[in-house]
Protein backbone atom coordinates (compact mmCIF):
# COMPACT_ATOMS: atom_id res chain seq x y z
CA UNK A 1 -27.40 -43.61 -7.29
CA UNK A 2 -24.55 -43.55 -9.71
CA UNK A 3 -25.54 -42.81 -13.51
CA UNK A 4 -23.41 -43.89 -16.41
CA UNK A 5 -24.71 -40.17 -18.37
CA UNK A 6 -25.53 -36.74 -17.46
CA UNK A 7 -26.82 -33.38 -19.18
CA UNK A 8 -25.05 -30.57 -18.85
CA UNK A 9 -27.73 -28.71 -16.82
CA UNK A 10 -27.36 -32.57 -14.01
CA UNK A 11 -23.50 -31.82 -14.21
CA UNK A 12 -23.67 -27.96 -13.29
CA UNK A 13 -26.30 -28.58 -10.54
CA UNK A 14 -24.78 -31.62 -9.00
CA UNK A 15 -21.06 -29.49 -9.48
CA UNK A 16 -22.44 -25.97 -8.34
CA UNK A 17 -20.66 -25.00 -12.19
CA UNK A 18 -21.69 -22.91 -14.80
CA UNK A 19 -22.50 -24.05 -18.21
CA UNK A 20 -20.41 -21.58 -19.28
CA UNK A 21 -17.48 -22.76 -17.36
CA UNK A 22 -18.11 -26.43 -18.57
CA UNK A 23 -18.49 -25.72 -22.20
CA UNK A 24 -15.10 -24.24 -21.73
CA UNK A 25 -13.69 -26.94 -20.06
CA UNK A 26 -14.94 -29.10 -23.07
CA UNK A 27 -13.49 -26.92 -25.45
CA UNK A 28 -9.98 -27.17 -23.85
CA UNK A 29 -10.17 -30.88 -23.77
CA UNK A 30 -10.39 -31.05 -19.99
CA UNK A 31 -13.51 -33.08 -19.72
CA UNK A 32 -14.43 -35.38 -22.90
CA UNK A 33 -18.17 -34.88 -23.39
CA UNK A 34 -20.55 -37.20 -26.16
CA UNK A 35 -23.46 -35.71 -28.25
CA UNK A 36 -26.79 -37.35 -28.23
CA UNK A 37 -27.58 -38.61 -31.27
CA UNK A 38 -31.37 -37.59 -30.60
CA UNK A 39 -30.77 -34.07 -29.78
CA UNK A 40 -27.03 -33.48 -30.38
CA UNK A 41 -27.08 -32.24 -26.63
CA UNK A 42 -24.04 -32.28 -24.46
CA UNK A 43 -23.75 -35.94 -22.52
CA UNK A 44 -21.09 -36.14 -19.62
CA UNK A 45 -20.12 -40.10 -18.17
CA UNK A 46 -19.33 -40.27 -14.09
CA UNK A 47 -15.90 -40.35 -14.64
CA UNK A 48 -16.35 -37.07 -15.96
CA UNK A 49 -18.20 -35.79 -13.12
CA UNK A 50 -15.86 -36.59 -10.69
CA UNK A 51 -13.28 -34.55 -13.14
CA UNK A 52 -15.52 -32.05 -12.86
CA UNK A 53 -14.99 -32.31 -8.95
CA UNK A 54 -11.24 -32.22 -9.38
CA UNK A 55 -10.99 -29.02 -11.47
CA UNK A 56 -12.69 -27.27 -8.76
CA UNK A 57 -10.40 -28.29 -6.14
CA UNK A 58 -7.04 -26.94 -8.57
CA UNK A 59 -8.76 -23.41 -9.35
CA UNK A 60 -9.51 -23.25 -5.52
CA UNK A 61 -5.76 -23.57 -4.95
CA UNK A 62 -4.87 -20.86 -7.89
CA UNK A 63 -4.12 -22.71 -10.47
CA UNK A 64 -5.25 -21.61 -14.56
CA UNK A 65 -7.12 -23.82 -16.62
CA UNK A 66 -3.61 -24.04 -19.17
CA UNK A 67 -1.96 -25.97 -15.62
CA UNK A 68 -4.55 -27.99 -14.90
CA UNK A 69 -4.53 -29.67 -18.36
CA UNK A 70 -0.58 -30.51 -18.29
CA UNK A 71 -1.43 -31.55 -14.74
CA UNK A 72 -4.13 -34.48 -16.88
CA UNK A 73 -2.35 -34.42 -19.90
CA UNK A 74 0.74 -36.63 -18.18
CA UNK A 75 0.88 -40.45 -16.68
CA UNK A 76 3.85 -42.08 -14.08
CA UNK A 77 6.32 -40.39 -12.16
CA UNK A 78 7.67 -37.79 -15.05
CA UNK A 79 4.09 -36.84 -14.51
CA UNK A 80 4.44 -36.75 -10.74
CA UNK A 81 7.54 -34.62 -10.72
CA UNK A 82 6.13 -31.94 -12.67
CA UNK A 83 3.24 -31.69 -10.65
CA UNK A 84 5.16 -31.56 -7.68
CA UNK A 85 7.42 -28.64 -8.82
CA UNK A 86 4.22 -26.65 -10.16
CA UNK A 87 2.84 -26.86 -6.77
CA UNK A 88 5.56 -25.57 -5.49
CA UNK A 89 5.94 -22.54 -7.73
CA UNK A 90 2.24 -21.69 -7.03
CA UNK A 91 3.36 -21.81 -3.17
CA UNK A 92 6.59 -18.97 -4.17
CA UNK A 93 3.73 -17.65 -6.36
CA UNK A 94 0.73 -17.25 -3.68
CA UNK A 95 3.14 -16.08 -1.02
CA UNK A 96 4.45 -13.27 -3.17
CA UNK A 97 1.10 -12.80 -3.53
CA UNK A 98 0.25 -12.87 -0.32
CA UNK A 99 3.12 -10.33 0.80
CA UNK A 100 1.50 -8.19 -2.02
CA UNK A 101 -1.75 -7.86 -0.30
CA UNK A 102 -0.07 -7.63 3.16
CA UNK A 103 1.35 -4.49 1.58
CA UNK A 104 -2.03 -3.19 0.12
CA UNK A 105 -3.58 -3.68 3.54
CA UNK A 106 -1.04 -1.56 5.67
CA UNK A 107 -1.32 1.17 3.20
CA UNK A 108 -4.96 1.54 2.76
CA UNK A 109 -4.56 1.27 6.86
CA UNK A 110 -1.88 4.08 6.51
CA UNK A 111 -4.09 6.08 4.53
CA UNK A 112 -7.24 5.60 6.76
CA UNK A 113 -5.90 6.51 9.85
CA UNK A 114 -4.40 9.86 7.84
CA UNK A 115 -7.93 10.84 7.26
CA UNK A 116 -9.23 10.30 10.21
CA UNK A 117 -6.90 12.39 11.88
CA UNK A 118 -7.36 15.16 9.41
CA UNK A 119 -10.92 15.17 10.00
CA UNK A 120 -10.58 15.23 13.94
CA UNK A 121 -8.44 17.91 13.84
CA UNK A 122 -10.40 19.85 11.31
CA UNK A 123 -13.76 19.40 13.72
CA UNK A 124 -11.75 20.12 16.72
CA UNK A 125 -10.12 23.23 15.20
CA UNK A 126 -7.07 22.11 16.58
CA UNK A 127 -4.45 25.23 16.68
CA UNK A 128 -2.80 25.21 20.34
CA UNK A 129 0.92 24.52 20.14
CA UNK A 130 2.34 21.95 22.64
CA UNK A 131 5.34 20.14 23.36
CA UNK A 132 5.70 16.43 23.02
CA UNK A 133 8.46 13.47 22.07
CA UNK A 134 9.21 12.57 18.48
CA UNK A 135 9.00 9.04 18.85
CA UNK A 136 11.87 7.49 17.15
CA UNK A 137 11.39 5.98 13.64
CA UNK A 138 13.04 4.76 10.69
CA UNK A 139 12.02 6.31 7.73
CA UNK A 140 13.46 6.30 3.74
CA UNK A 141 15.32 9.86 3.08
CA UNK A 142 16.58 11.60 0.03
CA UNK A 143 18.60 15.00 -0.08
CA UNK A 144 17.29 17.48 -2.45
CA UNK A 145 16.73 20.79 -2.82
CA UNK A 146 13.84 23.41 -2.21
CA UNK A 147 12.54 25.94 -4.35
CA UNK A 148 8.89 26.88 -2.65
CA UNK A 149 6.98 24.59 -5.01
CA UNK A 150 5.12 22.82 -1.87
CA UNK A 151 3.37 20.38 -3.95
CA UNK A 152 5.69 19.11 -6.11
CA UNK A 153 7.78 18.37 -2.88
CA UNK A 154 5.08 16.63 -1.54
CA UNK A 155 4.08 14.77 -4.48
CA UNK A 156 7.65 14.23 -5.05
CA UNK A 157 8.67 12.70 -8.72
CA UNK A 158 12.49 12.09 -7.99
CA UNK A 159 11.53 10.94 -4.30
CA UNK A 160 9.20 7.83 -6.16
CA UNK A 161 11.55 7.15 -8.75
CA UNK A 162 14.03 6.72 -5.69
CA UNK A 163 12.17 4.32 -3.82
CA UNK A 164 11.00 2.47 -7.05
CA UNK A 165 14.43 1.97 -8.18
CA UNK A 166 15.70 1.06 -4.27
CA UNK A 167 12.54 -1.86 -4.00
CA UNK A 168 11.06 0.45 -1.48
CA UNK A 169 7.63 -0.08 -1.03
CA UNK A 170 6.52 3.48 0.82
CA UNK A 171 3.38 4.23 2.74
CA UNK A 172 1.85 6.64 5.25
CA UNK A 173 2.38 10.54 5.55
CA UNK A 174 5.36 12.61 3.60
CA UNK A 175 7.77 14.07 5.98
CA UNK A 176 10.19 17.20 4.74
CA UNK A 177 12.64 17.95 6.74
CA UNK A 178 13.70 21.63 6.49
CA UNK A 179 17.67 22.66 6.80
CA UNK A 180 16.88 26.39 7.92
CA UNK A 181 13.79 27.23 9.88
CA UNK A 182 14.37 31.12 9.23
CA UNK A 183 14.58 30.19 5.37
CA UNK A 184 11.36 28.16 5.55
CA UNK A 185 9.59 30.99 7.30
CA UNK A 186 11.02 33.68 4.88
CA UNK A 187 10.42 31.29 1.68
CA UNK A 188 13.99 31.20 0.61
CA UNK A 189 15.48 28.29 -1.39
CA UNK A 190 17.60 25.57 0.92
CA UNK A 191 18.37 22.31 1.17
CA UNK A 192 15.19 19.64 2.74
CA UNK A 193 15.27 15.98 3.20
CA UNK A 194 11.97 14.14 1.93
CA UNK A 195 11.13 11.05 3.93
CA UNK A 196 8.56 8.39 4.65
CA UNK A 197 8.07 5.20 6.13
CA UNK A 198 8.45 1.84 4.09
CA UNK A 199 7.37 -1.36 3.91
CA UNK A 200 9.83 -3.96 2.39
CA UNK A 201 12.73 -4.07 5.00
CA UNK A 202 15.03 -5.55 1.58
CA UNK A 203 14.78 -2.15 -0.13
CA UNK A 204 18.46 -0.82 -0.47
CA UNK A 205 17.70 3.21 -0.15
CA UNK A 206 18.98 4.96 2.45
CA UNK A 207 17.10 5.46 5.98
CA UNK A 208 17.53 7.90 8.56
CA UNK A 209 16.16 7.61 12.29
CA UNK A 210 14.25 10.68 12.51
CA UNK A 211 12.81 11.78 15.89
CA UNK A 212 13.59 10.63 19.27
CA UNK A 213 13.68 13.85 20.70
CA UNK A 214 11.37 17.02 22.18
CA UNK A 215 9.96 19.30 19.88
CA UNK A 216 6.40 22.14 19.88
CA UNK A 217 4.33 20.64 17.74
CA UNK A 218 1.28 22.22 16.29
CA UNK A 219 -1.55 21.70 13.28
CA UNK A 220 -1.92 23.84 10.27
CA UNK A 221 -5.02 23.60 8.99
CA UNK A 222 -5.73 24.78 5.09
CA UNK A 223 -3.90 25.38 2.01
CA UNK A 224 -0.69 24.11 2.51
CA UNK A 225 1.23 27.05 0.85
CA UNK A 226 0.42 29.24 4.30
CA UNK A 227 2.56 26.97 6.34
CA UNK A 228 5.06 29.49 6.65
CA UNK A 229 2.92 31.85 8.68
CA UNK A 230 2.02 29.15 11.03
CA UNK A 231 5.56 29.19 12.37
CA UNK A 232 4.82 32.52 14.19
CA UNK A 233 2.66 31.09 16.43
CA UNK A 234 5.27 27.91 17.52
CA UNK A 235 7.76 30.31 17.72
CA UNK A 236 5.66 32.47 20.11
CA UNK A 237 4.83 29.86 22.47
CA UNK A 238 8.66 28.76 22.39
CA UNK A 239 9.55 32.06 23.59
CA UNK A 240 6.66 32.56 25.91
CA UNK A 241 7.46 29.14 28.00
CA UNK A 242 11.49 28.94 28.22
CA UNK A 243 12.31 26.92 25.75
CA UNK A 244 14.64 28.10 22.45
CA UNK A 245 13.62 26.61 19.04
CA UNK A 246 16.33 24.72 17.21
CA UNK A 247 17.75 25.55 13.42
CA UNK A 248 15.64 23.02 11.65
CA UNK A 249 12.15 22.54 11.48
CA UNK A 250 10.07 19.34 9.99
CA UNK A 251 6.75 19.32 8.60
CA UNK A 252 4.51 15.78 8.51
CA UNK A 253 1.41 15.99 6.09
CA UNK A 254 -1.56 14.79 7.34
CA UNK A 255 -3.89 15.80 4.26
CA UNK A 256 -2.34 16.91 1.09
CA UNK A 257 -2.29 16.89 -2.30
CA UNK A 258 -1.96 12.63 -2.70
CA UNK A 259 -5.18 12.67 -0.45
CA UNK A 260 -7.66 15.67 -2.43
CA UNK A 261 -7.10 18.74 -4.48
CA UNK A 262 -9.26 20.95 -2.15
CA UNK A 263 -6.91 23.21 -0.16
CA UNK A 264 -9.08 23.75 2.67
CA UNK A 265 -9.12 20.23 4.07
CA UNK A 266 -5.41 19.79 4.12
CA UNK A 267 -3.96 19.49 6.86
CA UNK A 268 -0.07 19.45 8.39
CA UNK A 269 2.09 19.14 11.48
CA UNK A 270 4.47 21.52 11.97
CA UNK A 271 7.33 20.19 14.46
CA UNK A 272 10.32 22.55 16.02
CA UNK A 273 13.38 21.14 17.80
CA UNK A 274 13.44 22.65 21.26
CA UNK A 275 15.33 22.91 24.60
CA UNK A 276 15.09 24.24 27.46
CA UNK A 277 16.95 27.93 27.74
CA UNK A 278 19.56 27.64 30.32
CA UNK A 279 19.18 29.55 33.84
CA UNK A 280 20.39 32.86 34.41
């Protein structure tokens, strides 16, 4: 049955609201409450209740208490307009939003399926080389140079500044693309390209294809500064099955330094360029 008056407690019940969130409401001038003059307690008409209703249904669609009371605040079609173009910010706002969390989601994803191949291949012990195809990909690159400092390459300062200032969003594992495989092996200073995938496809920084072609692949499991000595054992198994390793090499990091400080869980791919030697 409808009632001409209602406590607050009838109001926040019969609203599923707070107290809290109505005494704000009142305080804004959103709903226009009475005082008893028995009790001096908090007195709310229908209409009021039904306001009540309406506020609900505008946070519920995103939009701040400061909105809502322009939204009540005007009368006629001035009124109307303004509504209607504030709705349709909030829909340029909520899909920016939305593209936000669309981001969020693939990287966490990223991330998660990092781990989870780092721990496989730490339980598995995984140390045979193989061949396999690079599938192709597009990836964001920058040119810089190397000076042995692994982790700072990894957790690359000038790379991020690069992709923040381009409006590339990155995600997944780093990729560093070495110039001279002899240098990398030896620890010499040379050139490397940093790279890894991105999400926005509007960024403006430069992207290479990298893969799309056969290379022996194998894990290196540990502190990421013994890389180097890894390479004997690709470079064995190139030898041993026909095949001659290319100039370059590329390393993809699985688990590093963005991931955990301890050494001993990280974990890397080490990729070769290879072809077959030709027949005598």
């Amino acid at each position: 049955m409808k009632k001409n008056q209602y406590s607050i407690g009838e109001i926040s019940r019969l609203c599923n609201v707070s107290r809290k969130a109505l005494r704000l409401y009142d305080s804004m001038g959103l709903l226009s409450s009475r005082r008893n003059d028995e009790n001096n307690y908090r007195t709310y008409s229908h209409n009021d209740l039904l306001m009540v209703l309406v506020l609900k249904y505008y946070k519920q669609m995103g939009f701040r208490l400061e909105e809502m009371k322009s939204f009540l605040a005007g009368n006629g079609i001035a009124a109307e307009e303004y509504m209607r173009e504030s709705f349709g910010r909030k829909i340029d706002e909520l899909a920016r939003a939305q593209a936000e969390l669309r981001h969020c989601e693939q990287c966490v994803r990223d991330w998660h399926s990092l781990l989870a191949e780092a721990s496989l291949v730490r339980r598995s012990d995984v140390s045979e080389v193989s061949i396999k195809y690079a599938e192709p990909r597009q990836l964001l690159f920058q040119d810089q140079g190397f000076e042995g400092d692994i982790k700072s390459a990894i957790i690359n300062l000038a790379f991020m500044d690069y992709a923040g200032r381009s409006g590339d969003a990155v995600t997944g594992p780093v990729y560093i693309q070495y110039s001279s495989l002899p240098a990398r092996i030896s620890g010499e200073d040379q050139p490397i390209r940093v790279m890894q995938d991105f999400l926005r496809p509007g960024g403006t920084g430069d992207k290479v294809v990298f893969g799309d072609r056969m290379v022996a692949s194998c894990y290196h499991i540990g502190p990421l500064e013994g890389i180097p000595s890894s390479y004997g054992r690709v470079l064995e198994w190139i030898a041993r099955h026909g095949y001659r390793a290319g100039t370059g090499c590329c390393e993809r990091y699985v688990s590093d330094y963005w991931t955990g400080p301890d050494p001993r869980l990280h974990v890397a791919e080490i990729m070769v360029d290879v072809e077959r030697k030709a027949c005598a």
